[in-house]
C-alpha atoms as a PDB file:
ATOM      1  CA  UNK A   1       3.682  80.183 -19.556  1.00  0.00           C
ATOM      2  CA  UNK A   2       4.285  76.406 -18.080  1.00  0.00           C
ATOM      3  CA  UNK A   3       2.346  74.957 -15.921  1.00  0.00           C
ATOM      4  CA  UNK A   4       4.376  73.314 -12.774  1.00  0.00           C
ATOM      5  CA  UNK A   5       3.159  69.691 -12.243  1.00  0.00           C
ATOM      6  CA  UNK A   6       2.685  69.233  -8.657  1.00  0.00           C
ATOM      7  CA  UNK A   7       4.965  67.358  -6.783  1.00  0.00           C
ATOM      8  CA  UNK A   8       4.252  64.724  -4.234  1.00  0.00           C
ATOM      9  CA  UNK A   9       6.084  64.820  -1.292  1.00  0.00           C
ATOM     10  CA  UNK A  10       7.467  60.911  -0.684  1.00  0.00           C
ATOM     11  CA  UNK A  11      10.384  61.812   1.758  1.00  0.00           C
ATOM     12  CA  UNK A  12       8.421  60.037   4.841  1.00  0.00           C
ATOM     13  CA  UNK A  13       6.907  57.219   2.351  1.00  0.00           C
ATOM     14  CA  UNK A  14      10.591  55.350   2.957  1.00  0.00           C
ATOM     15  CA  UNK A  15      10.379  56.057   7.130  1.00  0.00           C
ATOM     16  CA  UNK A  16       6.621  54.473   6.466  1.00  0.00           C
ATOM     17  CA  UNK A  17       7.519  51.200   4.757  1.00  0.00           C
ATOM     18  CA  UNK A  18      10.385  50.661   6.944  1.00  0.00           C
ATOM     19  CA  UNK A  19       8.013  50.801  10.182  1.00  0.00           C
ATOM     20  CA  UNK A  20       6.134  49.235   8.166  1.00  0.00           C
ATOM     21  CA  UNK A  21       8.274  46.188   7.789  1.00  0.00           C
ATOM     22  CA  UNK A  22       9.525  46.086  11.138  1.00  0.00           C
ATOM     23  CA  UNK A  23       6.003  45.539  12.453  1.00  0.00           C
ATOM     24  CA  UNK A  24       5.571  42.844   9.783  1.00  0.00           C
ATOM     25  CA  UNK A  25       8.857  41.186  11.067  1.00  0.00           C
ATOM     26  CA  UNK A  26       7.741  41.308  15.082  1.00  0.00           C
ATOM     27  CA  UNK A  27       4.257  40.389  14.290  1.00  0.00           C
ATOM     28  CA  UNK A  28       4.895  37.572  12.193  1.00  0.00           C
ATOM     29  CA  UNK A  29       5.728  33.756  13.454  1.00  0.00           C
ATOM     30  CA  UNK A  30       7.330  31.138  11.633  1.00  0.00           C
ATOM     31  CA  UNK A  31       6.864  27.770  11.576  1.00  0.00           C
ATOM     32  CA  UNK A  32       9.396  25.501  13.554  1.00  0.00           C
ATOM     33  CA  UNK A  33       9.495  21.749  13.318  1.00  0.00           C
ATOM     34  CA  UNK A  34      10.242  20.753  16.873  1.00  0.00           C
ATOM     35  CA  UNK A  35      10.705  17.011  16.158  1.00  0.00           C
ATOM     36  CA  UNK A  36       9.816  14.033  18.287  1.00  0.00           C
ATOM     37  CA  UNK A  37       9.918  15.037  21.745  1.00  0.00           C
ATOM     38  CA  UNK A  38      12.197  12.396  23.493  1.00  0.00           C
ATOM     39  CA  UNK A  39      13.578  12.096  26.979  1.00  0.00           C
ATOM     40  CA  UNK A  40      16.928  11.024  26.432  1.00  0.00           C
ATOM     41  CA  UNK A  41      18.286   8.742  29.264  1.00  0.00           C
ATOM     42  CA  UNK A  42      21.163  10.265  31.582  1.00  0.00           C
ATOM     43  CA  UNK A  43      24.432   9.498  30.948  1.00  0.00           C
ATOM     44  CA  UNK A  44      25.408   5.975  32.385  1.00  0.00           C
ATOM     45  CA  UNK A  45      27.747   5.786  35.374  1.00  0.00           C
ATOM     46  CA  UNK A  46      30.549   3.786  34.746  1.00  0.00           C
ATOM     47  CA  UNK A  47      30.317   2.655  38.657  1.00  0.00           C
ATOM     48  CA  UNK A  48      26.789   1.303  37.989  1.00  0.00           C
ATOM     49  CA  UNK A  49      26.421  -2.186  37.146  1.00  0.00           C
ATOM     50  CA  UNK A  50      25.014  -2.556  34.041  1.00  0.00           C
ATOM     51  CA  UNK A  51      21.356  -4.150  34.368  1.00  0.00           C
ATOM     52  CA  UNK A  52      21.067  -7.670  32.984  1.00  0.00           C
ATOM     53  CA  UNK A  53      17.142  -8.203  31.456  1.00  0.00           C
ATOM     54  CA  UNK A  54      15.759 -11.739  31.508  1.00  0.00           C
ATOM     55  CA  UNK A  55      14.439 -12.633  27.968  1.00  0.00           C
ATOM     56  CA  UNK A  56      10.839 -12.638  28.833  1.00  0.00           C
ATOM     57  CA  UNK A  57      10.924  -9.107  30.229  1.00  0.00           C
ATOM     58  CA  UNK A  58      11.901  -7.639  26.769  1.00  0.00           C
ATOM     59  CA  UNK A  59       9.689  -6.928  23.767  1.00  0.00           C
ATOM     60  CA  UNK A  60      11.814  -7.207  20.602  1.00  0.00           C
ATOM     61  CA  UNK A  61      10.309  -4.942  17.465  1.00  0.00           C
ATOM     62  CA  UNK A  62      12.286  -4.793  14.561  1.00  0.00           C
ATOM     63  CA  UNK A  63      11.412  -2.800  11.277  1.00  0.00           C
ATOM     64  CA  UNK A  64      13.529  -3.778   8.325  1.00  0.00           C
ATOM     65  CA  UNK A  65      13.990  -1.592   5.020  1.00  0.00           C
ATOM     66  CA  UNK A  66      10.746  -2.853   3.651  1.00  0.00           C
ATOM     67  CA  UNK A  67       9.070  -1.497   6.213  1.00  0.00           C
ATOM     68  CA  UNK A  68       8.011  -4.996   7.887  1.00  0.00           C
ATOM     69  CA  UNK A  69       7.805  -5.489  11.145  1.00  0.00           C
ATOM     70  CA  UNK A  70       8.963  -8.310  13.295  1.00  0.00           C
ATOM     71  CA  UNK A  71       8.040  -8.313  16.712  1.00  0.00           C
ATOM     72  CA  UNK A  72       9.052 -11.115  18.765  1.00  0.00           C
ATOM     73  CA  UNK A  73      10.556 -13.147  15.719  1.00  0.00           C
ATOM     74  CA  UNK A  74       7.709 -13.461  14.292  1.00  0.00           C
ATOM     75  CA  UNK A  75       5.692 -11.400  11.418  1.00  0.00           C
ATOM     76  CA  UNK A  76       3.861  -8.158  13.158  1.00  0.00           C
ATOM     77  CA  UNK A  77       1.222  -6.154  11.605  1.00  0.00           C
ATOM     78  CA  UNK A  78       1.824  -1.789  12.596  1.00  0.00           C
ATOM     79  CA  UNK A  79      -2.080  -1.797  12.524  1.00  0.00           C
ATOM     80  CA  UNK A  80      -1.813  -4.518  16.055  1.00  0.00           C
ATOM     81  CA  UNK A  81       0.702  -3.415  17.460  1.00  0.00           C
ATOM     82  CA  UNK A  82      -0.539  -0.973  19.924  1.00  0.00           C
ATOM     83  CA  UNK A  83      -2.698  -3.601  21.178  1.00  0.00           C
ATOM     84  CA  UNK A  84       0.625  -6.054  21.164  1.00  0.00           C
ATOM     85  CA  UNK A  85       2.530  -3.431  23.457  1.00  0.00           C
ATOM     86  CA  UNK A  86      -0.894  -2.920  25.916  1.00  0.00           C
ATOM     87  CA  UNK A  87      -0.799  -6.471  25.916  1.00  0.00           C
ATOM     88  CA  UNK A  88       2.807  -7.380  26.769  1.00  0.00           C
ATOM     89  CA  UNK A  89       3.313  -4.178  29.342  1.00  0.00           C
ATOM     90  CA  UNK A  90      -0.215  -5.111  30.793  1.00  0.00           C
ATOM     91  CA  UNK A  91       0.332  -6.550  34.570  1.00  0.00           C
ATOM     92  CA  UNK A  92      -0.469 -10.858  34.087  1.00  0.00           C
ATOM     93  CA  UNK A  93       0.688 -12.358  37.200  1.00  0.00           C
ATOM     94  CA  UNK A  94       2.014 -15.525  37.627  1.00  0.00           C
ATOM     95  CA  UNK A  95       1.950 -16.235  33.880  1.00  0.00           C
ATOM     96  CA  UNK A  96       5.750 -17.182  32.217  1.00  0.00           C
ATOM     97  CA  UNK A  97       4.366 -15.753  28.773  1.00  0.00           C
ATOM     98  CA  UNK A  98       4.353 -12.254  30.178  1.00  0.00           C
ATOM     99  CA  UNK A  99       7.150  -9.938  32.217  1.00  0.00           C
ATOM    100  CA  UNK A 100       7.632 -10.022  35.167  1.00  0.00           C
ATOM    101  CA  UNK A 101       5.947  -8.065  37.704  1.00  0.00           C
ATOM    102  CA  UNK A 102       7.176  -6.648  41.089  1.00  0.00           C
ATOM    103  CA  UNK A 103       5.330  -5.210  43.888  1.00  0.00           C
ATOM    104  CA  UNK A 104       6.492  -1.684  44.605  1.00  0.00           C
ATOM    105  CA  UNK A 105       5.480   1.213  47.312  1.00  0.00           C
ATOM    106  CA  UNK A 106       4.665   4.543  45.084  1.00  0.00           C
ATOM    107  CA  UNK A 107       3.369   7.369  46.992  1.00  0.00           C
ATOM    108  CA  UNK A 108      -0.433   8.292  46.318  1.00  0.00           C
ATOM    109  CA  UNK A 109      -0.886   4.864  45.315  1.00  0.00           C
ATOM    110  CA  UNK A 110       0.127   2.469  48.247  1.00  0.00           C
ATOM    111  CA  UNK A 111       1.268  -0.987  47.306  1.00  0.00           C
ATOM    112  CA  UNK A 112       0.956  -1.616  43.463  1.00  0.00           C
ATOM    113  CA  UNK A 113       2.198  -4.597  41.260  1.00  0.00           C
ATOM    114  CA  UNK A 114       4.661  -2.931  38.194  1.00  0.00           C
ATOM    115  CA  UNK A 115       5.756  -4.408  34.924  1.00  0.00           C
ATOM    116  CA  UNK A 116       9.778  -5.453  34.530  1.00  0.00           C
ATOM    117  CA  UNK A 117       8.726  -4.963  30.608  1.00  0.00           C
ATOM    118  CA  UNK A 118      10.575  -3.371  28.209  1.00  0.00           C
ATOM    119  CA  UNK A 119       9.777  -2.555  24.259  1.00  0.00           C
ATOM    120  CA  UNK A 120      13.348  -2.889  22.172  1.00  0.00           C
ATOM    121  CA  UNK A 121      13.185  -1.252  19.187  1.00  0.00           C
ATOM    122  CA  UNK A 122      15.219  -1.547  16.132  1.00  0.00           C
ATOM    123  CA  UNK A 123      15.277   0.132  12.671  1.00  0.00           C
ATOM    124  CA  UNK A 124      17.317  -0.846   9.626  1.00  0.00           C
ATOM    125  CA  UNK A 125      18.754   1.898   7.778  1.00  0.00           C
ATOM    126  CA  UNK A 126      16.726   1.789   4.875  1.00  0.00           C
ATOM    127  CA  UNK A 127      13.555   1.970   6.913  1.00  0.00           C
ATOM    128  CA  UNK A 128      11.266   4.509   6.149  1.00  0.00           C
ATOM    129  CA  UNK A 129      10.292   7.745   8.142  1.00  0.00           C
ATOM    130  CA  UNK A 130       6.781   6.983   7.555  1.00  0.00           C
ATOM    131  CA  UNK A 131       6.969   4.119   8.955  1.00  0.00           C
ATOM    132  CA  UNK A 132       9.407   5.011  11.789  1.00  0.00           C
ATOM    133  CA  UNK A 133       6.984   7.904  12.547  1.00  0.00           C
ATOM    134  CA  UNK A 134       3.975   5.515  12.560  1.00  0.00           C
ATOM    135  CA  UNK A 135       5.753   2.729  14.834  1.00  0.00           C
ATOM    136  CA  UNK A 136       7.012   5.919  17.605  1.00  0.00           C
ATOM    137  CA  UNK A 137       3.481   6.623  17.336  1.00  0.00           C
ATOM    138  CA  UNK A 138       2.055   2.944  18.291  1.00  0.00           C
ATOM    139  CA  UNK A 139       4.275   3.006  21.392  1.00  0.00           C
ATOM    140  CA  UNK A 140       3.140   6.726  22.800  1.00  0.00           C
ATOM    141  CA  UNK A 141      -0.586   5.502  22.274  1.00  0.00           C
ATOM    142  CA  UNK A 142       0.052   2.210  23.798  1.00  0.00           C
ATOM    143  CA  UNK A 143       1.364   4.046  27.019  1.00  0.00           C
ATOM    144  CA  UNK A 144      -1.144   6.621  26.993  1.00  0.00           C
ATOM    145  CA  UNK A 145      -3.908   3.963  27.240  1.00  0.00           C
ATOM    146  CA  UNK A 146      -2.331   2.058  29.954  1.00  0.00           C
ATOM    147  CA  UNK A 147      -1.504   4.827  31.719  1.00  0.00           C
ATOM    148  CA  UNK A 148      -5.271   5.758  31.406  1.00  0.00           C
ATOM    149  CA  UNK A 149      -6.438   2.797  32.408  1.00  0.00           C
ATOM    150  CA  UNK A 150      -4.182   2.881  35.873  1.00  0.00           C
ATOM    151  CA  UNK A 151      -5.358   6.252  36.494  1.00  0.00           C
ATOM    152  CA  UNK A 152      -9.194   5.458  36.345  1.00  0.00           C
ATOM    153  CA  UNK A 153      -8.595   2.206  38.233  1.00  0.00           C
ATOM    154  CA  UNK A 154      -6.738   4.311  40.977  1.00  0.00           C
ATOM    155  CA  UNK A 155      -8.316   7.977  40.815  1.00  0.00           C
ATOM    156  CA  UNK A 156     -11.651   7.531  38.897  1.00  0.00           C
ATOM    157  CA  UNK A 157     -10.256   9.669  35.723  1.00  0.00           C
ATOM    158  CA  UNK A 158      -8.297   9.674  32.652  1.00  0.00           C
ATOM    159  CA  UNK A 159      -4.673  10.744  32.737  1.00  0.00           C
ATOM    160  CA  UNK A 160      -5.097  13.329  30.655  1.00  0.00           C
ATOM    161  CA  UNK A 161      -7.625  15.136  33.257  1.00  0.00           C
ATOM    162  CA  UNK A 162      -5.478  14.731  36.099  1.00  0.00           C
ATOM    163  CA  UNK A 163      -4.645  18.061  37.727  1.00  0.00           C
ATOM    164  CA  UNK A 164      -2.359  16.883  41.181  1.00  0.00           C
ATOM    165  CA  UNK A 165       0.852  17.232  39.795  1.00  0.00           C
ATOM    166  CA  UNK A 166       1.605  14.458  42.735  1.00  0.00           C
ATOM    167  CA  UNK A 167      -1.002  11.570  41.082  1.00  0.00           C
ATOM    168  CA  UNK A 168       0.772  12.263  38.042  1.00  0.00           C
ATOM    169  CA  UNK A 169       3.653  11.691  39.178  1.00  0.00           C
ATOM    170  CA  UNK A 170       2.763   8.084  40.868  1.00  0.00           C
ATOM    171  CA  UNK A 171       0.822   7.151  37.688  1.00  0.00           C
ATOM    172  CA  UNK A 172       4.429   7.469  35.496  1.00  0.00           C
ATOM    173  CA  UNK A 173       5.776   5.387  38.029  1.00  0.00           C
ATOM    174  CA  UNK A 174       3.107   2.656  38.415  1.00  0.00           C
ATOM    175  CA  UNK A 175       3.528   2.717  34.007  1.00  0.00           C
ATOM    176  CA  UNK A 176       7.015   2.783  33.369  1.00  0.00           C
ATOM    177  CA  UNK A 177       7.535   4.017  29.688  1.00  0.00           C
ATOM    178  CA  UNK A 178      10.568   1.746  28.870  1.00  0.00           C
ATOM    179  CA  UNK A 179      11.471   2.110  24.921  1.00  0.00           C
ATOM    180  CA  UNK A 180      15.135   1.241  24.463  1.00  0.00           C
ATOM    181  CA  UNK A 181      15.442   2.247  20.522  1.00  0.00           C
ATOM    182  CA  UNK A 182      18.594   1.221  19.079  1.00  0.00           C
ATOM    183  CA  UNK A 183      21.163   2.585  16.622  1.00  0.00           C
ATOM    184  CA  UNK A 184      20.074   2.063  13.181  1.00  0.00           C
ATOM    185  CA  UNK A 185      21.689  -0.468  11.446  1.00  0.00           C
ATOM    186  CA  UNK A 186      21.334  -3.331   8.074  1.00  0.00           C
ATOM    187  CA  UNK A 187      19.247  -5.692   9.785  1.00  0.00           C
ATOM    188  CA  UNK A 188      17.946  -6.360   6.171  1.00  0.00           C
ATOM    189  CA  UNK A 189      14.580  -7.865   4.600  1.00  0.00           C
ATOM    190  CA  UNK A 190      14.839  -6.724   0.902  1.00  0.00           C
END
């Protein structure tokens, strides 16, 4: 007489793995690059006049395809220049060297004196995105301190640890963050 070999009984193992992979799938995230996180301008209005900036109001930082730096025609160093930008958007009254400030009415605030600055930024084509990367990062800390420093000067605290939605508000207005960044072109530098 044979002996039977017992059988096992997979019919639900395939309904099993299949739950079993659909939790897997819902459960599971994926990593997304998200990019820098840029507030493009609006479009322009072709009724608005186009606004004319003196040549002492504008910051000019160029980064060639070496990866050099030029900021203001002259040699620039990425490890200075967050302290260049805090510098130049920095409010210096009076003085011809600097931009030009302008008293302006902001809610919360009252009265305060803001920058006409603005940081012009230029990459050549061959620039790398190290280096782009490091320079985007310059500007965002430069702001960040500056904005710091306007919010402990007018609400005892870091910007960061504001909470009134409305202070934060008047502190982006009292520190403008004005980048223009241009189109990539062959501004050279080999």
């Amino acid at each position: 007489m044979a002996r039977k070999t017992p059988e096992v009984n997979a019919g639900s193992m395939a309904d099993i793995a299949f739950l079993m992979l659909i939790f897997f799938l819902v459960t599971t995230t994926m990593d997304v690059d998200t990019g820098i996180m840029v507030q493009l301008p609006p479009p322009h209005d072709p009724n608005q006049e186009i606004q004319d900036f003196k040549e002492r109001n504008i910051m000019k930082i160029l980064v060639n395809s070496s990866d050099r730096l030029l900021v203001n025609g002259k040699p620039g160093d990425i490890r200075t220049l967050r302290n260049d930008v805090i510098d130049f958007m920095s409010i210096h009254e009076n003085n011809p060297d600097y931009p030009e400030v302008t008293p302006k009415f902001i809610d919360g605030l009252g009265q305060v004196n803001v920058t006409k600055g603005l940081i012009s930024l230029k990459n050549d084509r061959g620039t790398s995105y190290e280096m782009y990367i490091r320079v985007q990062d310059e500007l965002e800390l430069a702001f960040k301190e500056l904005k710091n420093r306007a919010s402990v000067k007018h609400f005892g605290r870091e910007y960061d640890k504001l909470i009134s939605k409305d202070r934060i508000k008047a502190i982006n207005k009292a520190v403008p963050k004005r980048v223009s960044e241009a189109e990539p072109e062959d501004i050279g530098g080999k």
